[in-house]
PDB file of N, CA and C in Angstrom:
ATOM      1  N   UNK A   1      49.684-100.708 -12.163  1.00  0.00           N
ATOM      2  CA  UNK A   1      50.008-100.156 -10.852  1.00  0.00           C
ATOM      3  C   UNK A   1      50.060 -98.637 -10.944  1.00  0.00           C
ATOM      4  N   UNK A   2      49.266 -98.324 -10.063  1.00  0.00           N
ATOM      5  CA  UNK A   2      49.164 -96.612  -9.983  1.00  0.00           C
ATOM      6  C   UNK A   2      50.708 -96.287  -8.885  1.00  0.00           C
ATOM      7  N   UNK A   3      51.928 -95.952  -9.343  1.00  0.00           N
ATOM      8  CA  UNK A   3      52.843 -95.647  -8.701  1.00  0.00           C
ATOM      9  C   UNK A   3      53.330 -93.962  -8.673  1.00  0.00           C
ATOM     10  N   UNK A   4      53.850 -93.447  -7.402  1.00  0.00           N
ATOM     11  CA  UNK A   4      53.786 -91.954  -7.412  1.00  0.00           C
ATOM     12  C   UNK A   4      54.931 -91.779  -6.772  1.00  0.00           C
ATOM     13  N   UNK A   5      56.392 -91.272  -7.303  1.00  0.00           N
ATOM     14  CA  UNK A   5      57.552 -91.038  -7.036  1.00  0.00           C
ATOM     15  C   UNK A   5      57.321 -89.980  -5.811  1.00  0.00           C
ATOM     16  N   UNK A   6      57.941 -89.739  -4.673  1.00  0.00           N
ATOM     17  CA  UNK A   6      58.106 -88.577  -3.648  1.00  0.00           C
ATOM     18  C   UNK A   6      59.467 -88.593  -3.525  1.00  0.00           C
ATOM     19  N   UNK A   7      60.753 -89.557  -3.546  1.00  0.00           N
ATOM     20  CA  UNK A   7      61.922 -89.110  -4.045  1.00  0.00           C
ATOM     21  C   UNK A   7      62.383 -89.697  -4.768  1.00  0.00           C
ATOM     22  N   UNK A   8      63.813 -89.736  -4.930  1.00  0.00           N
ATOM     23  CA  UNK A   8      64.654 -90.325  -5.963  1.00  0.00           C
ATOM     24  C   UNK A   8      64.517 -91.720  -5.912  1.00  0.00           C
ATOM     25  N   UNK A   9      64.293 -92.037  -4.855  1.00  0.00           N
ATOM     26  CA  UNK A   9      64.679 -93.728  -4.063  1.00  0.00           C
ATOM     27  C   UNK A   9      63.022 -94.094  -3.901  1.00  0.00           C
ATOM     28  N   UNK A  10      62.479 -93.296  -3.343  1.00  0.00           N
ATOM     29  CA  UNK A  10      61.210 -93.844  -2.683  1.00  0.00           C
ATOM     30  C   UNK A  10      59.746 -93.451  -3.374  1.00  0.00           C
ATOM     31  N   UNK A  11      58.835 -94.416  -3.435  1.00  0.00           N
ATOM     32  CA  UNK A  11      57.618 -94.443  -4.502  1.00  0.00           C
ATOM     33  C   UNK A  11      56.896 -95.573  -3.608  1.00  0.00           C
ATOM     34  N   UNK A  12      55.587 -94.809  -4.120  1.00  0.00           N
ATOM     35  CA  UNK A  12      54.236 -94.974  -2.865  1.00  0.00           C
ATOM     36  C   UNK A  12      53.064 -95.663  -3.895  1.00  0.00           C
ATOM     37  N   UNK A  13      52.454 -96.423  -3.738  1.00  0.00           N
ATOM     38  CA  UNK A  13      51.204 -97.269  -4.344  1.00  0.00           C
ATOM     39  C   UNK A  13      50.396 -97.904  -3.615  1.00  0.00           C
ATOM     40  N   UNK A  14      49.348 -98.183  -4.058  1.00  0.00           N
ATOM     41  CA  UNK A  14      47.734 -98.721  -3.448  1.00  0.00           C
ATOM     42  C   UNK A  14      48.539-100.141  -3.462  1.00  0.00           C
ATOM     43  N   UNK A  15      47.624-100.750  -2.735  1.00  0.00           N
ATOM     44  CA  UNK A  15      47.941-102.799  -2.589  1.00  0.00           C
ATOM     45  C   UNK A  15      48.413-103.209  -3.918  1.00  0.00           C
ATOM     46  N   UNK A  16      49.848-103.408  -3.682  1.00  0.00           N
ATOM     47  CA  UNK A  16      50.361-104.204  -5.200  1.00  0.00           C
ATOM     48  C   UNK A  16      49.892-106.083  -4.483  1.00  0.00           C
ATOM     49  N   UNK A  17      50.017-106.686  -5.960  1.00  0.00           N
ATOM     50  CA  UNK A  17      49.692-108.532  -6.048  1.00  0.00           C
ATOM     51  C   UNK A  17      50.892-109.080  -6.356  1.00  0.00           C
ATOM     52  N   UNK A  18      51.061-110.422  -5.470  1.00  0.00           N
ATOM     53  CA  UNK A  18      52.719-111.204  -5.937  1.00  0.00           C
ATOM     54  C   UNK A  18      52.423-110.997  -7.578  1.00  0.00           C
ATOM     55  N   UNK A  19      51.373-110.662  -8.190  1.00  0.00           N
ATOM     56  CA  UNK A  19      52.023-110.733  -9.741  1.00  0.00           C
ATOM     57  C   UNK A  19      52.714-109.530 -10.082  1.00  0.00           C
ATOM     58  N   UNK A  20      52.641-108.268  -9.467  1.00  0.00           N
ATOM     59  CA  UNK A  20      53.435-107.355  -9.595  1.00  0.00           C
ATOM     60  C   UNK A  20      54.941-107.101  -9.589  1.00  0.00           C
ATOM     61  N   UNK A  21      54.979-108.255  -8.428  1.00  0.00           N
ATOM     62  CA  UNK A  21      56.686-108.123  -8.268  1.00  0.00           C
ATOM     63  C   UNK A  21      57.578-108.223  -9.274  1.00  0.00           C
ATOM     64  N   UNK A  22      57.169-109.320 -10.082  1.00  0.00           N
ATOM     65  CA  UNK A  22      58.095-109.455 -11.331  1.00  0.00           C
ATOM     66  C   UNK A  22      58.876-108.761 -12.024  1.00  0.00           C
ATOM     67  N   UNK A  23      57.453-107.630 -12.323  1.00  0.00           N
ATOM     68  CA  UNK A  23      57.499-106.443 -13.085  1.00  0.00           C
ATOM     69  C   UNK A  23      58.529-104.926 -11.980  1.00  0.00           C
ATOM     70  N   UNK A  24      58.018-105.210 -10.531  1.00  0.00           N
ATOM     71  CA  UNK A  24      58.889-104.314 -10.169  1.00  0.00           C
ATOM     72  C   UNK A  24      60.326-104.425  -9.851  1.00  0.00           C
ATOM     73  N   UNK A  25      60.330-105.666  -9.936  1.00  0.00           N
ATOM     74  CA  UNK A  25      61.924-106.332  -9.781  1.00  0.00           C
ATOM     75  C   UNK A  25      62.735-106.003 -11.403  1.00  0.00           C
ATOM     76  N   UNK A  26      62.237-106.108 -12.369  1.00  0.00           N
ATOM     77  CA  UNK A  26      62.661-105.554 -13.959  1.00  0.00           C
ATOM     78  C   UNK A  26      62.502-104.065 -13.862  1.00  0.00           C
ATOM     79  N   UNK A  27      61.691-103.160 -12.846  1.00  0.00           N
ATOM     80  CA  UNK A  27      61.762-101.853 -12.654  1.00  0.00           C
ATOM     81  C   UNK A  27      63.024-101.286 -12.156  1.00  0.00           C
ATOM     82  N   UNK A  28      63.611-101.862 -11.591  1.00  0.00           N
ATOM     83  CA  UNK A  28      64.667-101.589 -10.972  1.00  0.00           C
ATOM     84  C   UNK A  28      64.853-101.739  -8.873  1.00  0.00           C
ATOM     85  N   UNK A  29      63.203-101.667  -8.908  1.00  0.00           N
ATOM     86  CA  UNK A  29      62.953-101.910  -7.448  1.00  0.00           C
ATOM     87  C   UNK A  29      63.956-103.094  -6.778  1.00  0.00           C
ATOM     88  N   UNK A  30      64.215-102.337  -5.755  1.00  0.00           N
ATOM     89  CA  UNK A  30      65.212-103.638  -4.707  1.00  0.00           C
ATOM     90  C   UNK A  30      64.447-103.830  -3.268  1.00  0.00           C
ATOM     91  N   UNK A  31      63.346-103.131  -3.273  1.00  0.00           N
ATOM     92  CA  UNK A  31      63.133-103.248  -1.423  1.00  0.00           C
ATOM     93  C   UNK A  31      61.306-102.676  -1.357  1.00  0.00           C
ATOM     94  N   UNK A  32      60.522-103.830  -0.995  1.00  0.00           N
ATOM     95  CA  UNK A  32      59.077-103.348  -1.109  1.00  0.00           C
ATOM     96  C   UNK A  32      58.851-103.031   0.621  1.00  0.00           C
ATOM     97  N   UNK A  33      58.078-102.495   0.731  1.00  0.00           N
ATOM     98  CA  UNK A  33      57.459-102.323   2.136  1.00  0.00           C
ATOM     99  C   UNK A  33      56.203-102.491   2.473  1.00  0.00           C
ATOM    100  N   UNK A  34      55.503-103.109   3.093  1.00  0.00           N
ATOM    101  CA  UNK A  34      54.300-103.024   3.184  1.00  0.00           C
ATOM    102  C   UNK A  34      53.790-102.709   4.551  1.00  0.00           C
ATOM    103  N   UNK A  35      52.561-101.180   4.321  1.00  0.00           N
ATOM    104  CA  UNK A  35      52.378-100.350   5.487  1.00  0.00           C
ATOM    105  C   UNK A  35      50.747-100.944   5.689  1.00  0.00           C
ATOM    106  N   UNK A  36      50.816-101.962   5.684  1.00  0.00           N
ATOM    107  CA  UNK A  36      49.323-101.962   5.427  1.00  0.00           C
ATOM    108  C   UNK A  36      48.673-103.919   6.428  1.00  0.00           C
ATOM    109  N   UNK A  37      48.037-103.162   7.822  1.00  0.00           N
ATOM    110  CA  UNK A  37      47.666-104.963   8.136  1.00  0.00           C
ATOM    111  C   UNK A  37      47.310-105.958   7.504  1.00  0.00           C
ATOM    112  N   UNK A  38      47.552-107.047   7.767  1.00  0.00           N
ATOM    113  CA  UNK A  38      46.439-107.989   7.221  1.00  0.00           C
ATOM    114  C   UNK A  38      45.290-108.322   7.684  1.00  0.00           C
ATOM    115  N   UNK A  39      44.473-108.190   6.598  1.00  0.00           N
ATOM    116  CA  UNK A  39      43.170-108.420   7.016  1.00  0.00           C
ATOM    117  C   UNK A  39      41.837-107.549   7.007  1.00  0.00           C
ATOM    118  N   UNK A  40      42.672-105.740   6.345  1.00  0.00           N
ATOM    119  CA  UNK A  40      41.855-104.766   6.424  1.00  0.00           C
ATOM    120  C   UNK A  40      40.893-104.388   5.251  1.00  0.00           C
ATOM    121  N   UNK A  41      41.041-105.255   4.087  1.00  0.00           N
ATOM    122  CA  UNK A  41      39.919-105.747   3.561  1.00  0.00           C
ATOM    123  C   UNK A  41      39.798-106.928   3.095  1.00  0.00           C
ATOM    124  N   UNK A  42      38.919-107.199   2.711  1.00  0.00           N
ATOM    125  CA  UNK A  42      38.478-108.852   2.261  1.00  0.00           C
ATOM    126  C   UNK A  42      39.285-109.265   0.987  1.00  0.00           C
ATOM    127  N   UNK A  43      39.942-110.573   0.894  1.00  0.00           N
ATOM    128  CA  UNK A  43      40.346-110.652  -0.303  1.00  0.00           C
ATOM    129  C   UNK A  43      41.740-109.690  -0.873  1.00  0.00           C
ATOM    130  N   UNK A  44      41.938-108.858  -0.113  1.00  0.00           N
ATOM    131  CA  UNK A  44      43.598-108.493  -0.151  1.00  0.00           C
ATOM    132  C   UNK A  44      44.823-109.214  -0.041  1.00  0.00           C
ATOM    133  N   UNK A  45      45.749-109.301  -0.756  1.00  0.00           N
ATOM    134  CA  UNK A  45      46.907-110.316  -0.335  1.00  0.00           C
ATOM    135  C   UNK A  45      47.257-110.146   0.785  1.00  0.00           C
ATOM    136  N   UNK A  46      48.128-111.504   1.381  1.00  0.00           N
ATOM    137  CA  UNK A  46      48.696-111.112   2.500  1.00  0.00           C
ATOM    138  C   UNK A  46      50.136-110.290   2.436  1.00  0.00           C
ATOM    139  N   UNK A  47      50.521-110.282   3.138  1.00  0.00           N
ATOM    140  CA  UNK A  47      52.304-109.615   3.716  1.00  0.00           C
ATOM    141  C   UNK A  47      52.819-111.001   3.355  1.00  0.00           C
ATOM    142  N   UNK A  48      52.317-111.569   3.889  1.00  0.00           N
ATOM    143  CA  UNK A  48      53.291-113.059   3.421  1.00  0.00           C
ATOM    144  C   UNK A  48      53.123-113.857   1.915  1.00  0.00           C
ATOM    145  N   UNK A  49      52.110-112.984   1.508  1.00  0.00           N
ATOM    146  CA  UNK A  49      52.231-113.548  -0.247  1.00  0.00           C
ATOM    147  C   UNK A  49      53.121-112.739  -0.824  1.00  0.00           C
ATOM    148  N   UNK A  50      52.830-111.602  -0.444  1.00  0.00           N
ATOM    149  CA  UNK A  50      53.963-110.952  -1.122  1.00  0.00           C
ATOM    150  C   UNK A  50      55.677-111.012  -0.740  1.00  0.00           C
ATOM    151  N   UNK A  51      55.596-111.220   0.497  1.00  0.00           N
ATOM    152  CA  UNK A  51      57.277-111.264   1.013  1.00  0.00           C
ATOM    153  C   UNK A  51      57.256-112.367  -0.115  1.00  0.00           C
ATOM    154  N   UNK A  52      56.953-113.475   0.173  1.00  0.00           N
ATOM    155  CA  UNK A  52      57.179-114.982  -0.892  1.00  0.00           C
ATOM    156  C   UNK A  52      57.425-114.331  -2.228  1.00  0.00           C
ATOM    157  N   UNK A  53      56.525-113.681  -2.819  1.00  0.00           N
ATOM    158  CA  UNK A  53      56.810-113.244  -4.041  1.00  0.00           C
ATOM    159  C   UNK A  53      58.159-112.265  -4.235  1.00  0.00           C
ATOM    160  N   UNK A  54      58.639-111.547  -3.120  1.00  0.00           N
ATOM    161  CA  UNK A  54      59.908-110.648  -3.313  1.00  0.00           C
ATOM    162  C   UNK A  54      61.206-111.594  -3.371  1.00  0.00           C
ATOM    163  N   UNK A  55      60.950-112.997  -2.675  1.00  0.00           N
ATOM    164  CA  UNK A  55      62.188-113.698  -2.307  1.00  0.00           C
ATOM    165  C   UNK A  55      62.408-114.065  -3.180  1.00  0.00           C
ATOM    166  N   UNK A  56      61.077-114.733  -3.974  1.00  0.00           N
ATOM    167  CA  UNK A  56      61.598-115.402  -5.026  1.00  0.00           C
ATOM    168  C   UNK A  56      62.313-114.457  -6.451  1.00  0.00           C
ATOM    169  N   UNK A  57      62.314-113.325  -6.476  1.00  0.00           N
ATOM    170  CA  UNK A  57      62.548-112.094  -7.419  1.00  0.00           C
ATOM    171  C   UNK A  57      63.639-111.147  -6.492  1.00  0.00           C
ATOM    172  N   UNK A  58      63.840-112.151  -5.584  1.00  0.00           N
ATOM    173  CA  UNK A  58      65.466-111.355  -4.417  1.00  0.00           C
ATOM    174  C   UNK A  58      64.917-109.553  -3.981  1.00  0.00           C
ATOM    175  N   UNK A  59      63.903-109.586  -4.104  1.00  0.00           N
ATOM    176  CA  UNK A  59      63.564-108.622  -3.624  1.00  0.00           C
ATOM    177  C   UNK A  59      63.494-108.288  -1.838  1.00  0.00           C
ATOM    178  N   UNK A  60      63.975-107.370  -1.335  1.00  0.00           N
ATOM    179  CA  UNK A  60      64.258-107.143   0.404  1.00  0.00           C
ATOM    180  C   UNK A  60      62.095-106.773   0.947  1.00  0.00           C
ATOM    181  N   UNK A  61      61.937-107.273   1.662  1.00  0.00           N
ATOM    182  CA  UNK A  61      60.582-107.179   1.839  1.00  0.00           C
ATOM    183  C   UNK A  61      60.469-106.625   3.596  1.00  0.00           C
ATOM    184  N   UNK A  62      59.356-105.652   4.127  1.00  0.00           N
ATOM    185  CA  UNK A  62      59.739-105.043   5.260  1.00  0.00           C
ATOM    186  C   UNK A  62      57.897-105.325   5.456  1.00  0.00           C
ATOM    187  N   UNK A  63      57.322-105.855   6.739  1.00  0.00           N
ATOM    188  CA  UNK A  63      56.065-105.511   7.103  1.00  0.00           C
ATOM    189  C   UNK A  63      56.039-104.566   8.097  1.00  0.00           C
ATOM    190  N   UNK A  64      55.409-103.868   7.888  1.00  0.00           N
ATOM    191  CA  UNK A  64      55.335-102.589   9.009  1.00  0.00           C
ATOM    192  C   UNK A  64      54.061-101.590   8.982  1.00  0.00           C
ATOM    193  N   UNK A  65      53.094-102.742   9.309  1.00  0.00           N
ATOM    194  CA  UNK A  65      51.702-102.395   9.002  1.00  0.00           C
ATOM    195  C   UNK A  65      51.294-100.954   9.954  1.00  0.00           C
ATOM    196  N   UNK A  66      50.558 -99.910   9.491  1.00  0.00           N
ATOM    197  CA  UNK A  66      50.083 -98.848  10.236  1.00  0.00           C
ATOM    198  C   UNK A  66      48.939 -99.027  10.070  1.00  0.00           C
ATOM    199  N   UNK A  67      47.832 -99.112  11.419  1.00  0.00           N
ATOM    200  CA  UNK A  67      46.600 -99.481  11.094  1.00  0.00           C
ATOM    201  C   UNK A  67      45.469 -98.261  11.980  1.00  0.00           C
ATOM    202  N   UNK A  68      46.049 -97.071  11.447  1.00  0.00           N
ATOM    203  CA  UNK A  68      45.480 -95.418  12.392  1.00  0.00           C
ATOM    204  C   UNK A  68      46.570 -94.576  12.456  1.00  0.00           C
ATOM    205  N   UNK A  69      45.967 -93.800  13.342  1.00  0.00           N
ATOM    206  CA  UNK A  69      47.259 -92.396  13.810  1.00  0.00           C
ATOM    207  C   UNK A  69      46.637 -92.760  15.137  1.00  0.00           C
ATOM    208  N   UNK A  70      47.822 -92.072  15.776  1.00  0.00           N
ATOM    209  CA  UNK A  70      49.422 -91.215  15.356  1.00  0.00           C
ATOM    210  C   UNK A  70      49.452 -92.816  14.877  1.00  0.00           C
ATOM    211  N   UNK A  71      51.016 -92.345  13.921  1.00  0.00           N
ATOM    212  CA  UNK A  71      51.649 -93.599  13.460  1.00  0.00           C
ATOM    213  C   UNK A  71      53.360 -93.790  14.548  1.00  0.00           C
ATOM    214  N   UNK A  72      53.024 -94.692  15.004  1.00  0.00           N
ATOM    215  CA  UNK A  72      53.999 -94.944  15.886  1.00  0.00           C
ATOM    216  C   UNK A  72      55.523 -94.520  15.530  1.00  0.00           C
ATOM    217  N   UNK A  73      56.076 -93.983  15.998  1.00  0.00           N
ATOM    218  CA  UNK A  73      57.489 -93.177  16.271  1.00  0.00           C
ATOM    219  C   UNK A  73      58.302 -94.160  15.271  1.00  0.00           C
ATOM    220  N   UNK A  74      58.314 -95.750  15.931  1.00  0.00           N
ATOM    221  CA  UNK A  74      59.497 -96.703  15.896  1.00  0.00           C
ATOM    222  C   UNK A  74      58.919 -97.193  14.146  1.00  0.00           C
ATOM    223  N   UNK A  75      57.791 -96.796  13.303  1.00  0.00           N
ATOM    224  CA  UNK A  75      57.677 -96.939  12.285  1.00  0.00           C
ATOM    225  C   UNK A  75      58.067 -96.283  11.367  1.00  0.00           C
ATOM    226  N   UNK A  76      58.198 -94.576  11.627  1.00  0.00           N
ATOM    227  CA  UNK A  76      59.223 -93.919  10.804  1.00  0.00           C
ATOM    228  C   UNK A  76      60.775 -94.383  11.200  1.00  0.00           C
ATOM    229  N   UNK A  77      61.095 -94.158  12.413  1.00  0.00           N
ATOM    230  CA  UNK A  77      62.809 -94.659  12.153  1.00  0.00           C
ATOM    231  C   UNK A  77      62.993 -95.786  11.229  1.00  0.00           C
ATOM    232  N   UNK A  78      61.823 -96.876  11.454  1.00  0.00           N
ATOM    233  CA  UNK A  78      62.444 -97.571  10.691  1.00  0.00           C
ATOM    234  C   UNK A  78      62.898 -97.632   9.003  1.00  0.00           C
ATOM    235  N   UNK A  79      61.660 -96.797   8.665  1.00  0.00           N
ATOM    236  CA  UNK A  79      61.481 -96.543   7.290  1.00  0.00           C
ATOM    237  C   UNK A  79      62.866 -95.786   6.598  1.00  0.00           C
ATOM    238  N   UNK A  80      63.273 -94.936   8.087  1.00  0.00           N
ATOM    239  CA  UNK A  80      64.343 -94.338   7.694  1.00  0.00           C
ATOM    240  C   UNK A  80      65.331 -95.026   7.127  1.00  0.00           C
ATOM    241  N   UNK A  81      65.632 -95.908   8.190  1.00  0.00           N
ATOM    242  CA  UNK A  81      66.897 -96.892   7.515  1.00  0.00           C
ATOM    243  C   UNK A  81      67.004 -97.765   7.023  1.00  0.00           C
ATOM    244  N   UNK A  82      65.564 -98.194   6.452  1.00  0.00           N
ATOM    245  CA  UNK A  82      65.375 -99.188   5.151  1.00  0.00           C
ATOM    246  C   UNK A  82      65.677 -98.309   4.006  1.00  0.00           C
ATOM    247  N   UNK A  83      65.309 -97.153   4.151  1.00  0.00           N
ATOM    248  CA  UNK A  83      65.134 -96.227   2.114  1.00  0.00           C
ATOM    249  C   UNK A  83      66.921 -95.624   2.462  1.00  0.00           C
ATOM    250  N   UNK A  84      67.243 -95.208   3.873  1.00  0.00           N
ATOM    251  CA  UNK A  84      68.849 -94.841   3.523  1.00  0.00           C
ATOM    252  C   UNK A  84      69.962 -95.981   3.296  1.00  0.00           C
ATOM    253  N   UNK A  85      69.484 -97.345   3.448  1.00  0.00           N
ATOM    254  CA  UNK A  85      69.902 -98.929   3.174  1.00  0.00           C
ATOM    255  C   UNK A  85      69.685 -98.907   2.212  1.00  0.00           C
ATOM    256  N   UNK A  86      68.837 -98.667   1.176  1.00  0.00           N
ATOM    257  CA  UNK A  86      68.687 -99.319  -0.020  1.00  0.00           C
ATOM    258  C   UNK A  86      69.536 -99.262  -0.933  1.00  0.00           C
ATOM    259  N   UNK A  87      70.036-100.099  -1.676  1.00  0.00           N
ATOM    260  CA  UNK A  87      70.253-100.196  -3.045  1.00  0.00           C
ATOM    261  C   UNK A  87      69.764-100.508  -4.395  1.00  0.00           C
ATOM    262  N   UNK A  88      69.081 -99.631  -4.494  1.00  0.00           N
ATOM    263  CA  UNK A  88      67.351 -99.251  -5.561  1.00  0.00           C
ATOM    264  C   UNK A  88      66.623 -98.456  -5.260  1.00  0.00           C
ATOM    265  N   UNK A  89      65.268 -99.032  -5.503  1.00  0.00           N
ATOM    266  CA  UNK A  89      64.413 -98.154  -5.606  1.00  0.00           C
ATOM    267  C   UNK A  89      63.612 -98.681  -4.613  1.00  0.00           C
ATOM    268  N   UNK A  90      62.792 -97.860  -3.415  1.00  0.00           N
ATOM    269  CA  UNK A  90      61.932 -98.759  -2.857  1.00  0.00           C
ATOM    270  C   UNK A  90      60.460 -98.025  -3.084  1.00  0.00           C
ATOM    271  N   UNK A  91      59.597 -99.350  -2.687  1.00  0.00           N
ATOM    272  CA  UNK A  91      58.410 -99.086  -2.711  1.00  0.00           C
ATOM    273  C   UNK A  91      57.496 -99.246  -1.991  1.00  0.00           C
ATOM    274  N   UNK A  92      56.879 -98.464  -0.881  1.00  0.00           N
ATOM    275  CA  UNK A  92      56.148 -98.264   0.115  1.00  0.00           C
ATOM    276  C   UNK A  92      54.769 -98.701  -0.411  1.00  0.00           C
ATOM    277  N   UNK A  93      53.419 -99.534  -0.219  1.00  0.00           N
ATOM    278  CA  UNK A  93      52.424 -99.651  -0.266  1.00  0.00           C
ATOM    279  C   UNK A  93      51.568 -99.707   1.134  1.00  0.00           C
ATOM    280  N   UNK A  94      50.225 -99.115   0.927  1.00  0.00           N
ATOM    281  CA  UNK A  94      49.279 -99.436   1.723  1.00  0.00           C
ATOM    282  C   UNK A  94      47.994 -99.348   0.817  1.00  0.00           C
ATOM    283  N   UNK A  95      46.560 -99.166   1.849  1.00  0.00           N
ATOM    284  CA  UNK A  95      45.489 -99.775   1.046  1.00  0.00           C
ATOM    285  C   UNK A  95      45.537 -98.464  -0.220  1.00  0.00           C
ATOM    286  N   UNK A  96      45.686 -97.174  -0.441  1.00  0.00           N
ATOM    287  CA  UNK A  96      45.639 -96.085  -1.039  1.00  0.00           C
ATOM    288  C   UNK A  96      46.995 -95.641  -1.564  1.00  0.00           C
ATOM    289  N   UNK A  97      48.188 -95.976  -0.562  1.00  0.00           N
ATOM    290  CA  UNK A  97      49.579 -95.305  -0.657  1.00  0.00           C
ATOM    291  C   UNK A  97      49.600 -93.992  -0.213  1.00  0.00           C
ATOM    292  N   UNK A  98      47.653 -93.472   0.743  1.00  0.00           N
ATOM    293  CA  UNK A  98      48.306 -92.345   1.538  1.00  0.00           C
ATOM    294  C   UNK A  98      48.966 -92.516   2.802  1.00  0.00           C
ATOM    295  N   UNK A  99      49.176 -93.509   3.989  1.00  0.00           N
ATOM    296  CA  UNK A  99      49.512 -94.234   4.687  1.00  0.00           C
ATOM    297  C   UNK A  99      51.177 -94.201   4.218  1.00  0.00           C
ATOM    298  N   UNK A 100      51.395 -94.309   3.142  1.00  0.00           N
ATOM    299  CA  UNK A 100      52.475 -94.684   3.278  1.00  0.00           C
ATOM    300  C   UNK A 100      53.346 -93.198   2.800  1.00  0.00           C
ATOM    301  N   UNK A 101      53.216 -92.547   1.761  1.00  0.00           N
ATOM    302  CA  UNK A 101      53.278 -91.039   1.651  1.00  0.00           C
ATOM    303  C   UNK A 101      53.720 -90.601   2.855  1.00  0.00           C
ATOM    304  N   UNK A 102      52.726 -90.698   4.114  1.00  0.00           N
ATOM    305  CA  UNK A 102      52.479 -89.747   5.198  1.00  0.00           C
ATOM    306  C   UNK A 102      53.455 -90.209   5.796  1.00  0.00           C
ATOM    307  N   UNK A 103      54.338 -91.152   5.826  1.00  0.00           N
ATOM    308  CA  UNK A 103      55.079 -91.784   6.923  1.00  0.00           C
ATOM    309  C   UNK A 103      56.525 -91.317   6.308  1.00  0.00           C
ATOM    310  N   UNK A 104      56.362 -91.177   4.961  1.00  0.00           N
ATOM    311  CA  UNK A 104      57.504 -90.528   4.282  1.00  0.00           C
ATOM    312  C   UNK A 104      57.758 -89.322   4.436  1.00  0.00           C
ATOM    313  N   UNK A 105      56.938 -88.524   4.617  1.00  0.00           N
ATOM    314  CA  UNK A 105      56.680 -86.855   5.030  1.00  0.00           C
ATOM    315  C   UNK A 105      57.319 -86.922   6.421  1.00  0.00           C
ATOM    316  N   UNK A 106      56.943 -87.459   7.235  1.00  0.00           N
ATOM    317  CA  UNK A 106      57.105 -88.074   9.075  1.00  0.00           C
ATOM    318  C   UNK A 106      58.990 -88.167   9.082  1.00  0.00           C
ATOM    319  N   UNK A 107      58.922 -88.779   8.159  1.00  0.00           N
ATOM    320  CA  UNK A 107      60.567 -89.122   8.082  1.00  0.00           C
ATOM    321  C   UNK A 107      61.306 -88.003   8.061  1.00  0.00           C
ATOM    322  N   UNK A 108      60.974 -86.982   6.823  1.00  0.00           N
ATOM    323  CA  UNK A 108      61.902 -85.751   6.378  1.00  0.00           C
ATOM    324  C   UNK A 108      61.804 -84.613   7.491  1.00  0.00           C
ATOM    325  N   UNK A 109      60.912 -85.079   8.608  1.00  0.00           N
ATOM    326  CA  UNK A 109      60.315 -83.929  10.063  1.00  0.00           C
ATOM    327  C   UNK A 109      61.400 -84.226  10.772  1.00  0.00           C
TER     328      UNK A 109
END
């Protein structure tokens, strides 16, 4: 997993696989997010393979797909008070993790 810290709490990556979770749940991760629809390429997991994979590893799982700009208002608040909720580390993905970066930047505005 190509992972890229932007704060203490919050870290951004390309499409993680339910086999990842394991490993990010032994990372210390408590809360994945996924910024990314289903369906925007072929053969990508779903949101719902992976939520399955967080439950089973008690991991907190958030879909909150951005699929263009602008990125809707009610998608940064939310982000807000999932990463100021957390207890861990969370981890924002989309297809690149610039999608999800950018929404983190959006937040600190």
């Amino acid at each position: 997993m190509d992972i890229s810290k932007l704060a203490n709490n919050y870290f951004v990556s390309p499409q993680i696989s339910p086999d990842d979770v394991a490993e990010l749940a032994s990372a210390g991760y408590t809360v994945i997010i996924c910024n990314r629809p289903d369906d925007e390429d072929i053969g990508q997991p779903s949101a719902d393979a992976i939520a399955a994979a967080c439950e089973q590893h008690g991991l907190e799982f958030h879909h909150l797909p951005v699929a263009g700009m602008p990125i809707a208002e009610g998608i940064v608040e939310k982000h807000k008070v999932i990463i100021s909720s957390a207890d861990g580390h969370v981890l924002a993905y989309c297809r690149s993790g610039q999608r999800s970066a950018y929404i983190f930047s959006m937040s600190l505005a």
